[in-house]
C-alpha atoms as a PDB file:
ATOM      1  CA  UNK A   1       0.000   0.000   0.000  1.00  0.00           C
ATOM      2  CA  UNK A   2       3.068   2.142  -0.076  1.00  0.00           C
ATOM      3  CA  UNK A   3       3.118   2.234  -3.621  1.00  0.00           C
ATOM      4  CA  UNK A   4       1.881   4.851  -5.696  1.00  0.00           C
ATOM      5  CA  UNK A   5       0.272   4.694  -9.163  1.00  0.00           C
ATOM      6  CA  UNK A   6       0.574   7.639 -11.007  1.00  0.00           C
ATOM      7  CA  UNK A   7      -1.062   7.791 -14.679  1.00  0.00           C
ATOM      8  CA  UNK A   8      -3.680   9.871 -16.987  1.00  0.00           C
ATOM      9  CA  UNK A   9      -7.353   9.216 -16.699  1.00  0.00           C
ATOM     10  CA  UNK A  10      -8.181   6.221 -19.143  1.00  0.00           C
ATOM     11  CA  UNK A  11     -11.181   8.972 -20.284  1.00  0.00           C
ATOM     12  CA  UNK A  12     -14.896  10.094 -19.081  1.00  0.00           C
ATOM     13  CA  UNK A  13     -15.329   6.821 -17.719  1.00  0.00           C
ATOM     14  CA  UNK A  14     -12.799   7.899 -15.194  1.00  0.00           C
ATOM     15  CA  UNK A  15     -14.615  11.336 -14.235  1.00  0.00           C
ATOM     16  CA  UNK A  16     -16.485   9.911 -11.344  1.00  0.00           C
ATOM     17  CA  UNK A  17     -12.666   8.550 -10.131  1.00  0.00           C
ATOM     18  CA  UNK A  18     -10.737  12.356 -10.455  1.00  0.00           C
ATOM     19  CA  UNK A  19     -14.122  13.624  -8.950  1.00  0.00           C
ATOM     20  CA  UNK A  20     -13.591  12.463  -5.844  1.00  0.00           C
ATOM     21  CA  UNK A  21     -11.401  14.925  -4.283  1.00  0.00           C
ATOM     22  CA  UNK A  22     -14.155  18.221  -4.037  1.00  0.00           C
ATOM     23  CA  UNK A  23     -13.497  21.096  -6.154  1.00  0.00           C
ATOM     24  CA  UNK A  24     -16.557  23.775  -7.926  1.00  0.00           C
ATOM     25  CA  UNK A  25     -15.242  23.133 -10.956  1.00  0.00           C
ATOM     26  CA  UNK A  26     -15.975  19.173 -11.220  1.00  0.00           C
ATOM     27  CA  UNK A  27     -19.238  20.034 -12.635  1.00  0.00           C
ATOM     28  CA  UNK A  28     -17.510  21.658 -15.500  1.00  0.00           C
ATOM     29  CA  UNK A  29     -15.181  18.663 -16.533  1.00  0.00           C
ATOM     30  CA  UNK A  30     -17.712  16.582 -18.875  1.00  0.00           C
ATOM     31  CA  UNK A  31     -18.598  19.489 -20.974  1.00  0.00           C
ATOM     32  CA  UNK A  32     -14.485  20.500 -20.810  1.00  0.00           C
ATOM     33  CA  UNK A  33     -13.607  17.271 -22.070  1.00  0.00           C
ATOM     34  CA  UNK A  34     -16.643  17.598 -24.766  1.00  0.00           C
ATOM     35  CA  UNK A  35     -15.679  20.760 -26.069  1.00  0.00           C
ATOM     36  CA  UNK A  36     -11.846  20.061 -26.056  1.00  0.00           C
ATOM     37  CA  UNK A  37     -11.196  22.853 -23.318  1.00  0.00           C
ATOM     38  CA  UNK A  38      -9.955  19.630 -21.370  1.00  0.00           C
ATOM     39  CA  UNK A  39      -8.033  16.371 -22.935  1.00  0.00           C
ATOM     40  CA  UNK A  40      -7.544  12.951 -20.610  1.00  0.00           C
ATOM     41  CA  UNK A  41      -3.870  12.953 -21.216  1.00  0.00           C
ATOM     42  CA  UNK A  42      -4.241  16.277 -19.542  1.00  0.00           C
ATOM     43  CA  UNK A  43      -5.796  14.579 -16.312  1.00  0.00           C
ATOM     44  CA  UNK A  44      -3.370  12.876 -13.919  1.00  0.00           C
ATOM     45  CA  UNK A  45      -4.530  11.173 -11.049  1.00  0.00           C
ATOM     46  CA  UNK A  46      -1.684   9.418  -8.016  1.00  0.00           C
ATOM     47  CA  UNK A  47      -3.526   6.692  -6.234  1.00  0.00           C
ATOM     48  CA  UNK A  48      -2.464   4.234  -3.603  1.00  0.00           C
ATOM     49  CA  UNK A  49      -4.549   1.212  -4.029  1.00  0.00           C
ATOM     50  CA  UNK A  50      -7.683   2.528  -4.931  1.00  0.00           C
ATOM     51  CA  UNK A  51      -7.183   5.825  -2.744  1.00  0.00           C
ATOM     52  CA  UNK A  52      -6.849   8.742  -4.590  1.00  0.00           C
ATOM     53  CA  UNK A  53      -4.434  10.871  -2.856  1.00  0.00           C
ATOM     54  CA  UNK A  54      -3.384  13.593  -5.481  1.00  0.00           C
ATOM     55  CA  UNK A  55      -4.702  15.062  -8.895  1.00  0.00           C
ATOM     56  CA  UNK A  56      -3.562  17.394 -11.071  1.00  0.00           C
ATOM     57  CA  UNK A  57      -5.257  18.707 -14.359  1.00  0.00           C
ATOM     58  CA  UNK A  58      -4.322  21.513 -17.212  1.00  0.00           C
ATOM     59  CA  UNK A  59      -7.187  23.399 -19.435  1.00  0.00           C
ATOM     60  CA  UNK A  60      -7.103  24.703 -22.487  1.00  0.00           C
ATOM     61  CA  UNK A  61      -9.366  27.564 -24.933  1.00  0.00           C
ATOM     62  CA  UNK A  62     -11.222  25.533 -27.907  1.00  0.00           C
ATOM     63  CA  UNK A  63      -9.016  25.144 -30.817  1.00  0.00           C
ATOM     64  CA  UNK A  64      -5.748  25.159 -28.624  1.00  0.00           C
ATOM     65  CA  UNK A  65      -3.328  21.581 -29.130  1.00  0.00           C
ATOM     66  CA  UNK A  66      -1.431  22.530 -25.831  1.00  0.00           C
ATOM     67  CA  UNK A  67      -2.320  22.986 -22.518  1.00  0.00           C
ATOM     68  CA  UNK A  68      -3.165  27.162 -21.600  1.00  0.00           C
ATOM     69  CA  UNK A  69      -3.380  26.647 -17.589  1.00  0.00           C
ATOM     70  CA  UNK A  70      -2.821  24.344 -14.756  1.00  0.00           C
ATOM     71  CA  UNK A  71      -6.022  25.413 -13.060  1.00  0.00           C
ATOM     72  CA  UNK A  72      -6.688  21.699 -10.815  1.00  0.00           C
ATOM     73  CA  UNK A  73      -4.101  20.563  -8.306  1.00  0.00           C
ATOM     74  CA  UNK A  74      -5.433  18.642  -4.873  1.00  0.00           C
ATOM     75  CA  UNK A  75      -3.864  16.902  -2.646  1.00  0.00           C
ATOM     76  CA  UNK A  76      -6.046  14.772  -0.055  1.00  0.00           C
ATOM     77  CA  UNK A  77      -4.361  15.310   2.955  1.00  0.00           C
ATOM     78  CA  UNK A  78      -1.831  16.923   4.670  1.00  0.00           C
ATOM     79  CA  UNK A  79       0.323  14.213   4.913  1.00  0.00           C
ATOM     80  CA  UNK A  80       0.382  13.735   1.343  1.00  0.00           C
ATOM     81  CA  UNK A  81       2.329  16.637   0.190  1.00  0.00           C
ATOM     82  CA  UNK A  82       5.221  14.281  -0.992  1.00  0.00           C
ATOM     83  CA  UNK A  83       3.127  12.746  -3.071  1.00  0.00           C
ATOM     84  CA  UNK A  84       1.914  15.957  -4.603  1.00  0.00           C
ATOM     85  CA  UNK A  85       5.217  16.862  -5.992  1.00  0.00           C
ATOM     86  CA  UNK A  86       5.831  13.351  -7.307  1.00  0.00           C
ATOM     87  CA  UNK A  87       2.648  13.663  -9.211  1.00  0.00           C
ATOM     88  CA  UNK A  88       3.335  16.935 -10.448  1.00  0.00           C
ATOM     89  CA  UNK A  89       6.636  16.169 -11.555  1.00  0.00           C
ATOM     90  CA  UNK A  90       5.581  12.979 -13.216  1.00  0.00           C
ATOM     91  CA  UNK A  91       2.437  15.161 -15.148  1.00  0.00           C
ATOM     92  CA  UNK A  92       4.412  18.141 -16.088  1.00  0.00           C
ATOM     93  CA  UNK A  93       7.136  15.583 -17.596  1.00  0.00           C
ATOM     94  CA  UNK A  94       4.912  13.837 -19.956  1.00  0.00           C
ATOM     95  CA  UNK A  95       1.982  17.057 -20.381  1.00  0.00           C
ATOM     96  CA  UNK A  96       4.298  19.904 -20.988  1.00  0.00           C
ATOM     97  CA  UNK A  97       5.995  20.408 -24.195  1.00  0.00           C
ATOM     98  CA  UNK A  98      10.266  19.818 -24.241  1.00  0.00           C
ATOM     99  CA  UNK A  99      11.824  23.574 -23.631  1.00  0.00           C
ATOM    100  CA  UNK A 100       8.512  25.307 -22.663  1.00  0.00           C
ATOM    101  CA  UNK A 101       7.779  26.728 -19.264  1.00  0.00           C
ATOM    102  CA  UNK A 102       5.073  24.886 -17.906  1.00  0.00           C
ATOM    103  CA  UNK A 103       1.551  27.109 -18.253  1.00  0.00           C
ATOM    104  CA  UNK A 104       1.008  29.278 -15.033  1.00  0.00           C
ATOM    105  CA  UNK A 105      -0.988  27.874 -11.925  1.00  0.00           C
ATOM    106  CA  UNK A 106      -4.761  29.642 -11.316  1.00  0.00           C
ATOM    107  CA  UNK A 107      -6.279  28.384  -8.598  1.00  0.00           C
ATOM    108  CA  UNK A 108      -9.597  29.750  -6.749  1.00  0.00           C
ATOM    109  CA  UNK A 109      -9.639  29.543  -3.049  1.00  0.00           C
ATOM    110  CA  UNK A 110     -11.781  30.756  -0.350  1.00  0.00           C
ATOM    111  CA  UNK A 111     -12.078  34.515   0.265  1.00  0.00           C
ATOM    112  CA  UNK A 112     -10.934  34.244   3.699  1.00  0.00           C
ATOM    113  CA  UNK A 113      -8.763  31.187   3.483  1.00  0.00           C
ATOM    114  CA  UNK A 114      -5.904  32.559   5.398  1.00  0.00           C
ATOM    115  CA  UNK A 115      -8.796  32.903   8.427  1.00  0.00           C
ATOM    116  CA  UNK A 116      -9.512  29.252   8.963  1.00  0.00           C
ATOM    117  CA  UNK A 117      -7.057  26.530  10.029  1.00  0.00           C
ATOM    118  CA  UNK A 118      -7.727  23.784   8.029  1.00  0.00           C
ATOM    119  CA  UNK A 119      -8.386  26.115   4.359  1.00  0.00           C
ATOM    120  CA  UNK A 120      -5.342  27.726   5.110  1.00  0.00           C
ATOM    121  CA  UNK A 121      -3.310  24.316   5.758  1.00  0.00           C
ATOM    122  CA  UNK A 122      -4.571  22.882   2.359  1.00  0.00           C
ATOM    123  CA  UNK A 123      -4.129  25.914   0.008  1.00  0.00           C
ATOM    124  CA  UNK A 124      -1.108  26.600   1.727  1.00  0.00           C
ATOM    125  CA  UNK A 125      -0.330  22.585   1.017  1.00  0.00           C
ATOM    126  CA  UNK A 126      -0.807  23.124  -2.781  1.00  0.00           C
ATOM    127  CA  UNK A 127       1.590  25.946  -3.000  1.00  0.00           C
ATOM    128  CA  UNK A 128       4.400  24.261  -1.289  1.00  0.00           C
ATOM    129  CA  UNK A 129       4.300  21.300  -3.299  1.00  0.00           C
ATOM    130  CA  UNK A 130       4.012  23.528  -6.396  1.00  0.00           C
ATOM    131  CA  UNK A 131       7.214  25.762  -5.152  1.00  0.00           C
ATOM    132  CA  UNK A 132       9.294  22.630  -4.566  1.00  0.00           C
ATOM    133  CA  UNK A 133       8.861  22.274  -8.567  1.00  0.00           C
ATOM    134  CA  UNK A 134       9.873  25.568  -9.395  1.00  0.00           C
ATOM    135  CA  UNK A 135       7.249  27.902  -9.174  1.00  0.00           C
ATOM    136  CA  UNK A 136       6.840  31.355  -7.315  1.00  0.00           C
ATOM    137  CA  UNK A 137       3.457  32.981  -6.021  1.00  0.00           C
ATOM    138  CA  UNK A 138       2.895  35.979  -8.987  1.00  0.00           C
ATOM    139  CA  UNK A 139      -0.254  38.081  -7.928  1.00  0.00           C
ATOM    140  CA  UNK A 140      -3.394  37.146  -5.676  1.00  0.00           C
ATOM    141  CA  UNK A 141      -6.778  38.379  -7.244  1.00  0.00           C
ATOM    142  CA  UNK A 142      -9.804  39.199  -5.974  1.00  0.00           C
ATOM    143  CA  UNK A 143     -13.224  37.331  -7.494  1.00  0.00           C
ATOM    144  CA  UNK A 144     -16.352  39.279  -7.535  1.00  0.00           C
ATOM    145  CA  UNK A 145     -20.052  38.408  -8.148  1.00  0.00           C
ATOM    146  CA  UNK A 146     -22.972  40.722  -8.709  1.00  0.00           C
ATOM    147  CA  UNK A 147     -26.505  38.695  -8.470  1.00  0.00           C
ATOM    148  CA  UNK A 148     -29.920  40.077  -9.590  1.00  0.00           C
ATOM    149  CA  UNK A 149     -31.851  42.377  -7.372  1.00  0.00           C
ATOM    150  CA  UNK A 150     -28.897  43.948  -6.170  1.00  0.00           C
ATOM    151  CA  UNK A 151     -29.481  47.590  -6.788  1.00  0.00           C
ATOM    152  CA  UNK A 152     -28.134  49.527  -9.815  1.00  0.00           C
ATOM    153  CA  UNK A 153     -27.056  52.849  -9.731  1.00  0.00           C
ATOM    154  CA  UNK A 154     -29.023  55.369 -12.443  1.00  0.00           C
ATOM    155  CA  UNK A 155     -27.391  56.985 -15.724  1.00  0.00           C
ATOM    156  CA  UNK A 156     -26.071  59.709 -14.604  1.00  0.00           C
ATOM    157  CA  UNK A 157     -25.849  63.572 -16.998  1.00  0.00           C
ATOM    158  CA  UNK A 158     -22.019  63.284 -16.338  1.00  0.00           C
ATOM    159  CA  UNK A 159     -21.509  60.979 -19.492  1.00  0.00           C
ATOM    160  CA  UNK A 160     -22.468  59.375 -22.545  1.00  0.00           C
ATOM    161  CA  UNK A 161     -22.155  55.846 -23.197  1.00  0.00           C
ATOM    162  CA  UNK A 162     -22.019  54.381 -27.175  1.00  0.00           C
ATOM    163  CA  UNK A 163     -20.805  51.454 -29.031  1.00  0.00           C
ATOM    164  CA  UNK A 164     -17.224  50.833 -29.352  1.00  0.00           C
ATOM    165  CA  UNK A 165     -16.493  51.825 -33.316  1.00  0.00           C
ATOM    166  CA  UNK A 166     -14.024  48.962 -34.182  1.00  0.00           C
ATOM    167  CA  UNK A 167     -11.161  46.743 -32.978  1.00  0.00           C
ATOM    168  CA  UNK A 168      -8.413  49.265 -33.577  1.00  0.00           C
ATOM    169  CA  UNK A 169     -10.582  51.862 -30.799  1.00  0.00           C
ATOM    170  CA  UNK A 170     -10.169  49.091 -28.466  1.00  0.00           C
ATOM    171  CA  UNK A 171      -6.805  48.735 -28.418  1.00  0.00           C
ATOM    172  CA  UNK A 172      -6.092  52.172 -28.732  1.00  0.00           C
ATOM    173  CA  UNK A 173      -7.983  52.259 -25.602  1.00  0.00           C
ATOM    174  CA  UNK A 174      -6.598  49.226 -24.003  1.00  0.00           C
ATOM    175  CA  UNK A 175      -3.035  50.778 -24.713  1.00  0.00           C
ATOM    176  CA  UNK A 176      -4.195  54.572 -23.664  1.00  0.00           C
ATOM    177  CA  UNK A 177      -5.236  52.944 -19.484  1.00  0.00           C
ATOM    178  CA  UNK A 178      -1.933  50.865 -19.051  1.00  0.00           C
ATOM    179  CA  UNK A 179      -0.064  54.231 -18.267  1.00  0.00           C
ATOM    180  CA  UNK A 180      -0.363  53.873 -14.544  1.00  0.00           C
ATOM    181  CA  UNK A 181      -1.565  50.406 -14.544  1.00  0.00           C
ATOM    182  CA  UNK A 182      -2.071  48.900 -11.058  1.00  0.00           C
ATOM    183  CA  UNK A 183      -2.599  45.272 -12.590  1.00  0.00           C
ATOM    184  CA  UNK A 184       0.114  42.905 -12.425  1.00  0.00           C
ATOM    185  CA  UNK A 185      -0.369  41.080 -15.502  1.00  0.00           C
ATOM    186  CA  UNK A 186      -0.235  44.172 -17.625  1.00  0.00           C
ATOM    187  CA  UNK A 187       2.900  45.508 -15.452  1.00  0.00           C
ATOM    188  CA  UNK A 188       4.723  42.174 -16.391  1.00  0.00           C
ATOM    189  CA  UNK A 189       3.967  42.453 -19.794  1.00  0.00           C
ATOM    190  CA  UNK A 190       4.905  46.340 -20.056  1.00  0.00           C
ATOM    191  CA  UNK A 191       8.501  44.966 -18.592  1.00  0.00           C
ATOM    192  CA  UNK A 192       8.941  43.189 -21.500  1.00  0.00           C
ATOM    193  CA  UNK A 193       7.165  44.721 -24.436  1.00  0.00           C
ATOM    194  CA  UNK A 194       5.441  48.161 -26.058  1.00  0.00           C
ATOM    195  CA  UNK A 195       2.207  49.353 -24.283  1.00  0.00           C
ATOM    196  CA  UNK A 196       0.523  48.692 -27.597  1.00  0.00           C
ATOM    197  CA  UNK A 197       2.290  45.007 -27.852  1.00  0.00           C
ATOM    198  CA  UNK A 198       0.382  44.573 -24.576  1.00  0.00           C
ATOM    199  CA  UNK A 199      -2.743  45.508 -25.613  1.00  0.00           C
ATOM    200  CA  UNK A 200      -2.727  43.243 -28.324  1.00  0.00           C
ATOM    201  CA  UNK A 201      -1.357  40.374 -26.280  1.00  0.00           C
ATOM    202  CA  UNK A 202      -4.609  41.049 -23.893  1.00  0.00           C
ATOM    203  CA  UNK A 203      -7.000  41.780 -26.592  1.00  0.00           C
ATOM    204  CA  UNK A 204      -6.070  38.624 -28.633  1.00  0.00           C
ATOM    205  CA  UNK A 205      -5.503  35.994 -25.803  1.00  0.00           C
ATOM    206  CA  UNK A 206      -9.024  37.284 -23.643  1.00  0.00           C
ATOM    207  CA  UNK A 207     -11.389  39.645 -25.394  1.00  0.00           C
ATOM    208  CA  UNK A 208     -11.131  38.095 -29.180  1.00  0.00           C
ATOM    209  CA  UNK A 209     -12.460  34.715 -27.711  1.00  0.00           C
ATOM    210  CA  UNK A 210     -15.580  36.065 -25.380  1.00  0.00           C
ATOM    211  CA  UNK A 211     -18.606  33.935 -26.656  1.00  0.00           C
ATOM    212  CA  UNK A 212     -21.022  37.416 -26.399  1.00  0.00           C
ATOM    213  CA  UNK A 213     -22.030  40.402 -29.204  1.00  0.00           C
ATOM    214  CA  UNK A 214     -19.047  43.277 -29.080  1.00  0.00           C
ATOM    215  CA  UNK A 215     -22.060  45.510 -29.579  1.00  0.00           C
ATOM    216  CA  UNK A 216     -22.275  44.821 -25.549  1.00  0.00           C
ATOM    217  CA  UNK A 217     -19.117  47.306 -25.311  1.00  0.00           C
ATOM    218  CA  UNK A 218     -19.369  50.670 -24.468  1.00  0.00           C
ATOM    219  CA  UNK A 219     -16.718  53.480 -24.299  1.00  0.00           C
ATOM    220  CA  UNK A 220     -17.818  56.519 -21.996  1.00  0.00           C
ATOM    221  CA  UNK A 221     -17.341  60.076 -22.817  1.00  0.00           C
ATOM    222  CA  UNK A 222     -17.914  63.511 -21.606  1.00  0.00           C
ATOM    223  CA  UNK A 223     -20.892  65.359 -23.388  1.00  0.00           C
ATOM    224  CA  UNK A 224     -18.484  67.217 -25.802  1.00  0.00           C
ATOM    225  CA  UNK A 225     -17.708  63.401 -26.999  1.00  0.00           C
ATOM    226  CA  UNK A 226     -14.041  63.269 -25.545  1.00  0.00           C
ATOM    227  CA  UNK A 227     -13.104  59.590 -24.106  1.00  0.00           C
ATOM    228  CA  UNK A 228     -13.169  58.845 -20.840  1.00  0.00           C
ATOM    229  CA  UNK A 229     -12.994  55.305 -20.048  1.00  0.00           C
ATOM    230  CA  UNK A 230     -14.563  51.789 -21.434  1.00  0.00           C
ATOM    231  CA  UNK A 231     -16.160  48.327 -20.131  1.00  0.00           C
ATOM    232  CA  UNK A 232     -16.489  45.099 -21.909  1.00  0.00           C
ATOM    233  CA  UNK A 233     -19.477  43.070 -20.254  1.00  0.00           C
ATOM    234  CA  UNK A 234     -19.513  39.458 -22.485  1.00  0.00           C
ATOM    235  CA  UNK A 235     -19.967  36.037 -21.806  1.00  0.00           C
ATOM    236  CA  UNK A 236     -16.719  33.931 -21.195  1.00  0.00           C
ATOM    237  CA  UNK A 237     -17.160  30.411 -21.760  1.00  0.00           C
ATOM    238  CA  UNK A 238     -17.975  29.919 -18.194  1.00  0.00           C
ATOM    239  CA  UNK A 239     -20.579  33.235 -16.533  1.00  0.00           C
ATOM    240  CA  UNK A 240     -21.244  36.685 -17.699  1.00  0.00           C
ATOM    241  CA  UNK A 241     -18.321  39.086 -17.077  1.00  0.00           C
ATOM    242  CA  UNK A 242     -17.283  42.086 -16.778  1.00  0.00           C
ATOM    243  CA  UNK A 243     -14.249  41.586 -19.118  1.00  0.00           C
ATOM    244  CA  UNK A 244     -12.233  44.568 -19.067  1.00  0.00           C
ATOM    245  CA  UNK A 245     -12.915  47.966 -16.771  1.00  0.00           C
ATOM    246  CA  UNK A 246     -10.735  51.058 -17.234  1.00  0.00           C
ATOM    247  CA  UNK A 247     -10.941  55.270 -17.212  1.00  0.00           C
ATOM    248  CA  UNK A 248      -8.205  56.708 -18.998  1.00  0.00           C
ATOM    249  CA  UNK A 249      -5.396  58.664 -17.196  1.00  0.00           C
ATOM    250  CA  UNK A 250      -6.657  62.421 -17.409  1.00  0.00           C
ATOM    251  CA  UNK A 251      -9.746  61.253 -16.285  1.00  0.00           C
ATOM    252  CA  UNK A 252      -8.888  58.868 -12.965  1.00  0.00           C
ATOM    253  CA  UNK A 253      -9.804  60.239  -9.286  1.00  0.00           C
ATOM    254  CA  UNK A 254     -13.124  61.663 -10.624  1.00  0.00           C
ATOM    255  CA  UNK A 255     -15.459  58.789  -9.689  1.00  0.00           C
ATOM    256  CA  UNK A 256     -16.059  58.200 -13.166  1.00  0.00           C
ATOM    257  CA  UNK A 257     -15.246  54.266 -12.676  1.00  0.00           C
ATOM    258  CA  UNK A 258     -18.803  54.062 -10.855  1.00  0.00           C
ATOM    259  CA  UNK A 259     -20.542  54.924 -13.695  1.00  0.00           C
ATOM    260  CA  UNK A 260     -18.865  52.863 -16.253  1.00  0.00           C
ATOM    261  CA  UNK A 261     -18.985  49.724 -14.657  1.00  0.00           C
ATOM    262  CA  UNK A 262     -22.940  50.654 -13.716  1.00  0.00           C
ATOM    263  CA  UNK A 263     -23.354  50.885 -17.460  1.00  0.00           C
ATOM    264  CA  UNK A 264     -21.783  47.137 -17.797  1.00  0.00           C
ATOM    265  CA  UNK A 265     -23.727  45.712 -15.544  1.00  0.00           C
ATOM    266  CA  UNK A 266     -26.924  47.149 -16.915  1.00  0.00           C
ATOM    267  CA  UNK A 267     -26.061  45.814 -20.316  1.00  0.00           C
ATOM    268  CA  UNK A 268     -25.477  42.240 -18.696  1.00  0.00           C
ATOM    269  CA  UNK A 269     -28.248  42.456 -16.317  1.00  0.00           C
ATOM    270  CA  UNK A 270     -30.895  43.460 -18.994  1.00  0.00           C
ATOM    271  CA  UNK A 271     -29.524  39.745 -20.610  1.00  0.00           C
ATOM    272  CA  UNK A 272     -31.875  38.561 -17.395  1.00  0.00           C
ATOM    273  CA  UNK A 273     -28.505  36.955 -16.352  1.00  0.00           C
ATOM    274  CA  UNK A 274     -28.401  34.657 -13.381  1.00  0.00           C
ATOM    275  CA  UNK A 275     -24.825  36.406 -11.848  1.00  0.00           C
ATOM    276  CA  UNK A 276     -22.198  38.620 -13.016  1.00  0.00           C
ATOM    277  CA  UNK A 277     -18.405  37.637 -12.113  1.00  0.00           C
ATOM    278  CA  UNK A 278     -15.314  40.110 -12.232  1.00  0.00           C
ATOM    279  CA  UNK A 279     -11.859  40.250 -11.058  1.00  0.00           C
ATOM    280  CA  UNK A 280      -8.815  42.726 -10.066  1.00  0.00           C
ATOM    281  CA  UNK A 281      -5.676  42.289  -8.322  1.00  0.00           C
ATOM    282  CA  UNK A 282      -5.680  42.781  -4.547  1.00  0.00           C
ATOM    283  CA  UNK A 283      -3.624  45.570  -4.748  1.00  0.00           C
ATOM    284  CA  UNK A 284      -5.431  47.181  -7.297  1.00  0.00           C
ATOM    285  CA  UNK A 285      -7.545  49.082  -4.500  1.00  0.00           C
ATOM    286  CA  UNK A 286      -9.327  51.527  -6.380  1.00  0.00           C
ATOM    287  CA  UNK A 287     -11.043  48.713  -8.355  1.00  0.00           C
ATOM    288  CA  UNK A 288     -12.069  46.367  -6.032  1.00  0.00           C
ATOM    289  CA  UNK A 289     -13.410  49.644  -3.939  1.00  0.00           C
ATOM    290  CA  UNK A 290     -15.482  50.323  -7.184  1.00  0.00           C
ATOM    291  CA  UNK A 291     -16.848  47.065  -7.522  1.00  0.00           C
ATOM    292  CA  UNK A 292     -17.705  46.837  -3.497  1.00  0.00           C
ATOM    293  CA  UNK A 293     -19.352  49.787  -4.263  1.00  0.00           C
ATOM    294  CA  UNK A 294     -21.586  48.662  -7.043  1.00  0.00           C
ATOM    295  CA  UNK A 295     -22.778  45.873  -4.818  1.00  0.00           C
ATOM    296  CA  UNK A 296     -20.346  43.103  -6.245  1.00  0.00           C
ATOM    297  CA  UNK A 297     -19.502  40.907  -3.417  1.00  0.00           C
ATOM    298  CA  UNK A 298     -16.312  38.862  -2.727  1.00  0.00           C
ATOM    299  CA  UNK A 299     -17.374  35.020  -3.172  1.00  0.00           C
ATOM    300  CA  UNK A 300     -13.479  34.027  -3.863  1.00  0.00           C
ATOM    301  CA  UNK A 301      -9.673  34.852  -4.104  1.00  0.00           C
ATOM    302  CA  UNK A 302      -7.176  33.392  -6.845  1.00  0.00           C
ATOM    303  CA  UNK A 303      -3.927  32.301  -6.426  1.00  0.00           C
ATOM    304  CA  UNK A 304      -1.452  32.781  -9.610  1.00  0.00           C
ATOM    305  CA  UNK A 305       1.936  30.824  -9.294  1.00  0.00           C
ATOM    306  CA  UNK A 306       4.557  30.734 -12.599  1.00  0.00           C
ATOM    307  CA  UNK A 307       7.216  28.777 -13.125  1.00  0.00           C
ATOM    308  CA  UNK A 308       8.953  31.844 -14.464  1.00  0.00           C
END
């Protein structure tokens, strides 16, 4: 019984087996696995008998042939944290392509996890065995959730809300708010390329793929027509979102930030949608304060480890 088996799932058959450790998102894996978001050589499960003591899993967007994130990694108990890294190690050697850095961690935990005892002992569990393979805590991020019949502010005079024109508006948009950026994602990539470059990194690897009509955007201006900010509310493949929330430089401090995400969630909520979700770094004050504001409560955090 001291041996341990470590392998793929044979396929759905199996789902009931990598189910058994509890996680919100083993609801998702059968339609995952349909749609190609999730392949069973992607699945790893360690087992000692029939004990399932570790799994680990990567996801991927439709259309992808390589695995985008490692967003599943339980261990069953404390005392298993060995066997963690052995199945991790194992996975990422047969899962990960030769020369490429393994695709970053996402994990959602509990909002107060670092409160209680025992959440705190198993998220803090995961990370150690994922830091004894290489990789390094990058950001933690705050998840949000609006649900209906939670009040929403009126239109106010102070701006005017329209359709975003075309793609190229967008980016010059997207590129216009990172000047001052508080989110860490966007501060990497600034490190290492143009503000534009970043834009279109963001634009092409998130917004391109949202399953929902771009006629749902909305850029905000002053009455005179000059640009003051824009939200993207769409449908991921997952829950409505609010994609992408920004006021540009000249315009930040003014409150304006309540009105433009006000505007999202009216588009979404008029969609007679059964939640909204957003997210924002949890140093990025000003935006969770916006959102806590617009009646958005915290339901989760997210933990973002890289191997880089």
């Amino acid at each position: 019984m001291n041996d341990l088996t470590m392998r793929p799932i044979a396929g759905r058959e199996e789902l009931d087996l990598f189910s058994r450790l509890p996680y919100a998102r083993n609801e998702e894996l059968s339609d995952d696995l349909a749609s190609g978001r999730r392949r069973p050589e992607w699945m790893w499960i360690a087992l000692r008998g029939d004990h399932l003591v570790a799994r680990v899993a990567w996801w991927t967007r439709t259309g992808l042939d390589t695995p985008f994130l490692l967003d599943i990694f339980d261990i069953d108990a404390t005392d298993c944290v060995d066997d963690g890294v052995r199945l991790l190690r194992t996975a990422m050697a047969e899962v990960v392509p030769p020369g490429a850095d393994p695709p970053r961690y996402l994990r959602e935990v509990p909002s107060s996890w670092r409160e209680q005892e025992t959440t705190r002992r198993v998220v803090e569990d995961r990370m150690t065995a994922l830091e004894q393979t290489g990789a390094r805590l990058f950001v933690e991020r705050l998840r949000f959730e609006w649900r209906p019949g939670t009040p929403i502010s009126e239109p106010s005079e102070r701006l005017v809300f329209r359709q975003v024109r075309d793609t190229d508006e967008i980016l010059d948009l997207m590129t216009l708010v990172l000047d001052g950026t508080l989110d860490a994602h966007s501060r990497e990539d600034m490190a290492r390329m143009s503000a534009r470059e970043a834009a279109v990194k963001h634009y092409e690897g998130e917004l391109a793929h949202y399953r929902s009509p771009r006629e749902w955007w909305r850029v905000a201006t002053l009455p005179d027509g000059s640009r003051v900010g824009f939200v993207t509310p769409a449908r991921n493949a997952y829950n409505p979102i609010i994609g992408y929330l920004a006021v540009l430089p000249e315009h930040r401090g003014n409150g304006y930030i309540d009105d433009i995400l006000a505007e999202g969630t009216r588009i979404l909520a008029a969609q007679r949608v059964p939640r909204i979700r957003a997210s924002t770094d949890v140093g990025n004050a000003p935006m969770a304060d916006a959102f806590a504001r617009a009646g958005y409560a915290t339901f989760q955090r997210q933990v973002d480890m890289r191997w880089r």
